[in-house]
N, C-alpha and C. Protein backbone atom coordinates (compact mmCIF):
# COMPACT_ATOMS: atom_id res chain seq x y z
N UNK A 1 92.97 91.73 64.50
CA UNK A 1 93.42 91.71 65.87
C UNK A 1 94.38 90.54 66.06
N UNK A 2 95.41 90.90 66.80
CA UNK A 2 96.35 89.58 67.07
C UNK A 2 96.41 89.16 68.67
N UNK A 3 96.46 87.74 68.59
CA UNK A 3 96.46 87.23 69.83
C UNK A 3 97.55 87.13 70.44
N UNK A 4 97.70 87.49 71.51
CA UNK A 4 98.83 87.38 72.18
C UNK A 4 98.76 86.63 73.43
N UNK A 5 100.22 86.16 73.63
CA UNK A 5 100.28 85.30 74.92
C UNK A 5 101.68 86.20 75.83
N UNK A 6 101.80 86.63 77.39
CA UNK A 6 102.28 86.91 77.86
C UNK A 6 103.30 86.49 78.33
N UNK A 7 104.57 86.16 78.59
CA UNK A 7 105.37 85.18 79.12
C UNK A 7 105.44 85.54 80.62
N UNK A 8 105.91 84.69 81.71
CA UNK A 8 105.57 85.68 82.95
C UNK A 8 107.31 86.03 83.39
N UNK A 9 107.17 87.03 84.10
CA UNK A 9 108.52 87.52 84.53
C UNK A 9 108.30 87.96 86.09
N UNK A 10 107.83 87.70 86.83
CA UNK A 10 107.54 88.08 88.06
C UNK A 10 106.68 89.43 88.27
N UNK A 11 105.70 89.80 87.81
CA UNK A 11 105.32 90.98 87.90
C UNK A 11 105.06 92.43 86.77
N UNK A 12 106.57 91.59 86.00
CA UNK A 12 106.71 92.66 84.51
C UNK A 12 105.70 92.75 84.30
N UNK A 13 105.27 91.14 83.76
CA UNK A 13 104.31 90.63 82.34
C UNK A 13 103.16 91.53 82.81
N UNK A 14 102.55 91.92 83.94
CA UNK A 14 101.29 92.53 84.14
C UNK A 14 101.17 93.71 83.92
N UNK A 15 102.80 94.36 84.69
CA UNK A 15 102.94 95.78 84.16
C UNK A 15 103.11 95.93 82.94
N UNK A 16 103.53 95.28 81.89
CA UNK A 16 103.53 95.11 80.20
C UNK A 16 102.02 95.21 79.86
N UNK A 17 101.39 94.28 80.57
CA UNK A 17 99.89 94.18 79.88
C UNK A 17 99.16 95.54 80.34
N UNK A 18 99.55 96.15 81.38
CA UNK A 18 98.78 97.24 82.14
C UNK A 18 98.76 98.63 81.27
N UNK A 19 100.14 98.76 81.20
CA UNK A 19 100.38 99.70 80.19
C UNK A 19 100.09 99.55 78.50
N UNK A 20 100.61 98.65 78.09
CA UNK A 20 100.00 98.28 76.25
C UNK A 20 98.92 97.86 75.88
N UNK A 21 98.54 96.45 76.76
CA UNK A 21 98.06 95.71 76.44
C UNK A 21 96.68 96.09 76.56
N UNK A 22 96.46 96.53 77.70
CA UNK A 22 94.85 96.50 78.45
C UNK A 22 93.74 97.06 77.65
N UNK A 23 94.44 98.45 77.09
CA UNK A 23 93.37 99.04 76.25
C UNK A 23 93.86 99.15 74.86
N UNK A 24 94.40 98.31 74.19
CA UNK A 24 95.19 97.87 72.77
C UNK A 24 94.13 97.42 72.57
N UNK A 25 92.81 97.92 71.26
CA UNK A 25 92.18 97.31 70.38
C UNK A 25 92.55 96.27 69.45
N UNK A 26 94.14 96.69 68.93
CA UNK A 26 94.96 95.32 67.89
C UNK A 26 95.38 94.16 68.65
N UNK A 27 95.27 94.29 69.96
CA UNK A 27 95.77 93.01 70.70
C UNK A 27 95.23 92.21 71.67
N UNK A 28 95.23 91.28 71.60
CA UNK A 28 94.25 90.17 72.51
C UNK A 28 94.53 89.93 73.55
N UNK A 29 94.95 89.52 74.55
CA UNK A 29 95.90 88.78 75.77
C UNK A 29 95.25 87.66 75.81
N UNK A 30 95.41 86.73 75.38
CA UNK A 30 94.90 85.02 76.10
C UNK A 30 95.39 84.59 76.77
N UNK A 31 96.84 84.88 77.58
CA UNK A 31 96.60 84.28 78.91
C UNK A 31 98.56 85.08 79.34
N UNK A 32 98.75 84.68 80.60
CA UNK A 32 99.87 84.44 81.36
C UNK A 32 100.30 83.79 80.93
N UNK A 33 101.51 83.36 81.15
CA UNK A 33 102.53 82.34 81.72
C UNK A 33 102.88 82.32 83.24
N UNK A 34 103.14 80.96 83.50
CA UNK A 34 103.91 81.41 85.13
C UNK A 34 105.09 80.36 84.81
N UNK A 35 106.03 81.92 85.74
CA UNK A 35 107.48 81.21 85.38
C UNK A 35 107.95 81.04 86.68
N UNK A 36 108.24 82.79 87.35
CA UNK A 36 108.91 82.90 88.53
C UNK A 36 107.80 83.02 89.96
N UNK A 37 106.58 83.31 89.93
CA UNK A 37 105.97 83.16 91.54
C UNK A 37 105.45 81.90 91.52
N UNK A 38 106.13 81.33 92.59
CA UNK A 38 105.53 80.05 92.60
C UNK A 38 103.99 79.98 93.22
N UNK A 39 103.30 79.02 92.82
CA UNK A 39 101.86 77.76 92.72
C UNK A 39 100.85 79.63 92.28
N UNK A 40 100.90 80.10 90.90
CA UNK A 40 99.95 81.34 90.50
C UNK A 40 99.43 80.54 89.12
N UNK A 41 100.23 79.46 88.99
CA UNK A 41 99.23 78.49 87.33
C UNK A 41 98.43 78.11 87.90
N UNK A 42 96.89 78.24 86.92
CA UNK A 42 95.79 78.18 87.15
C UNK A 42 95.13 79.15 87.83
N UNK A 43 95.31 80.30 88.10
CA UNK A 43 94.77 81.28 88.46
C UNK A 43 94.45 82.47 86.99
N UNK A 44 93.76 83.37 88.21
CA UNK A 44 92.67 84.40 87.12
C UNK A 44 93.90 85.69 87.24
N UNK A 45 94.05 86.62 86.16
CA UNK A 45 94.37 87.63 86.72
C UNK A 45 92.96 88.53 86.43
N UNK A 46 92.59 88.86 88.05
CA UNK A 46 91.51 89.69 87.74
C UNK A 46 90.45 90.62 86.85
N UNK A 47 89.48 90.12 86.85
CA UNK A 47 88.60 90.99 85.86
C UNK A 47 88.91 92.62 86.14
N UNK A 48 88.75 92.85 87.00
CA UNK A 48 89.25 94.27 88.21
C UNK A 48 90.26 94.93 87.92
N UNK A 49 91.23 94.36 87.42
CA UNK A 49 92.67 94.92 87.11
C UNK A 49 92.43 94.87 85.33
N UNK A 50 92.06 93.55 84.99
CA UNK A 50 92.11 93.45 83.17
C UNK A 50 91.32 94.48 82.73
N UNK A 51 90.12 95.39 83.01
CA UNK A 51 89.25 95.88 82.64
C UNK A 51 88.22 95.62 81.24
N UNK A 52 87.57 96.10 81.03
CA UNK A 52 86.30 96.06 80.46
C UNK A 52 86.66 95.03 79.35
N UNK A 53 87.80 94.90 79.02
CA UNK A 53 87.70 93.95 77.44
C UNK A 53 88.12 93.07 77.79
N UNK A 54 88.08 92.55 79.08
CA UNK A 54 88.02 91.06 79.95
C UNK A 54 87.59 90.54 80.90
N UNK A 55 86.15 91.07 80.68
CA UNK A 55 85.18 90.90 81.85
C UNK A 55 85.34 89.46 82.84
N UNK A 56 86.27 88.01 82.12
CA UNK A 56 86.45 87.08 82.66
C UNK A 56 87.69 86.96 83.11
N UNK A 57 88.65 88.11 82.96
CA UNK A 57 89.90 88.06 83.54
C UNK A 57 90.80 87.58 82.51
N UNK A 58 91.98 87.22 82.89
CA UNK A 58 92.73 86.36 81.96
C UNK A 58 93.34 85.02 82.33
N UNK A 59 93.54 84.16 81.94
CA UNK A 59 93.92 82.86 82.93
C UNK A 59 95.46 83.19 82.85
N UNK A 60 96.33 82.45 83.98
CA UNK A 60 97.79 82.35 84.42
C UNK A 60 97.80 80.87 83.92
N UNK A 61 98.48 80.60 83.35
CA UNK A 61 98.93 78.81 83.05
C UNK A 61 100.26 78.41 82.64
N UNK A 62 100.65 77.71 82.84
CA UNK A 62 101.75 77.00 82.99
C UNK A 62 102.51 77.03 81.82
N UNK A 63 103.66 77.61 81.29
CA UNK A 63 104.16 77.58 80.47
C UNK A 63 104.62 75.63 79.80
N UNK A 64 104.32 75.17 80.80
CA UNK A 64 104.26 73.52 80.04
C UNK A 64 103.11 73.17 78.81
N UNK A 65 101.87 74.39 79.23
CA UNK A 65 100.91 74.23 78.44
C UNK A 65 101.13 75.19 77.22
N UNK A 66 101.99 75.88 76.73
CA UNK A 66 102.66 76.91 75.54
C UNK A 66 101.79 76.24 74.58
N UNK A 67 102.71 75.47 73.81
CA UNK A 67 102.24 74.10 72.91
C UNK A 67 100.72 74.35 72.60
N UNK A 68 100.15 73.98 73.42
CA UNK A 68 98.39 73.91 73.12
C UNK A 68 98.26 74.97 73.26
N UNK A 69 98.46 75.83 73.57
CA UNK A 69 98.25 77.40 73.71
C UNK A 69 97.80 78.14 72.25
N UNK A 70 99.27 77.96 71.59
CA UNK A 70 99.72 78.28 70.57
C UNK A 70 99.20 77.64 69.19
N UNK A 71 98.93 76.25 69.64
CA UNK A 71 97.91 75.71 68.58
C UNK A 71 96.52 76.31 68.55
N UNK A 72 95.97 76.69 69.69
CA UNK A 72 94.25 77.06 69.50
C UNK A 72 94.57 78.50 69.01
């Protein structure tokens, strides 16, 4: 399975994850980026919307945090 990180684009990145991502067994989502809606770093994108293979949602974070992202 590969981990993936989302970059944010205003809205795309979710519709990207909605359609591929959500029920992709080969792929992980570990988190957002936030680029373009402003103050959404540090937020959840819903368990509700992520469904069952992210019962904790996914976190939105700050593309300043990439770096450590990408290391863990």
């Amino acid at each position: 399975m590969r981990r993936v990180i989302i970059m944010g684009a205003a809205g795309r990145d979710f519709h990207n994850f909605n359609t591929y991502y959500r029920n992709n067994p080969e792929r992980e989502v570990v988190a957002f980026t936030a680029t373009q809606i402003p103050d959404i770093e540090g937020r959840i994108y819903p368990p509700e919307l992520a469904g069952e293979r992210y019962p904790d949602g996914i976190p939105i974070l700050s593309e300043d945090d990439l770096t450590n992202l990408i290391d863990k």
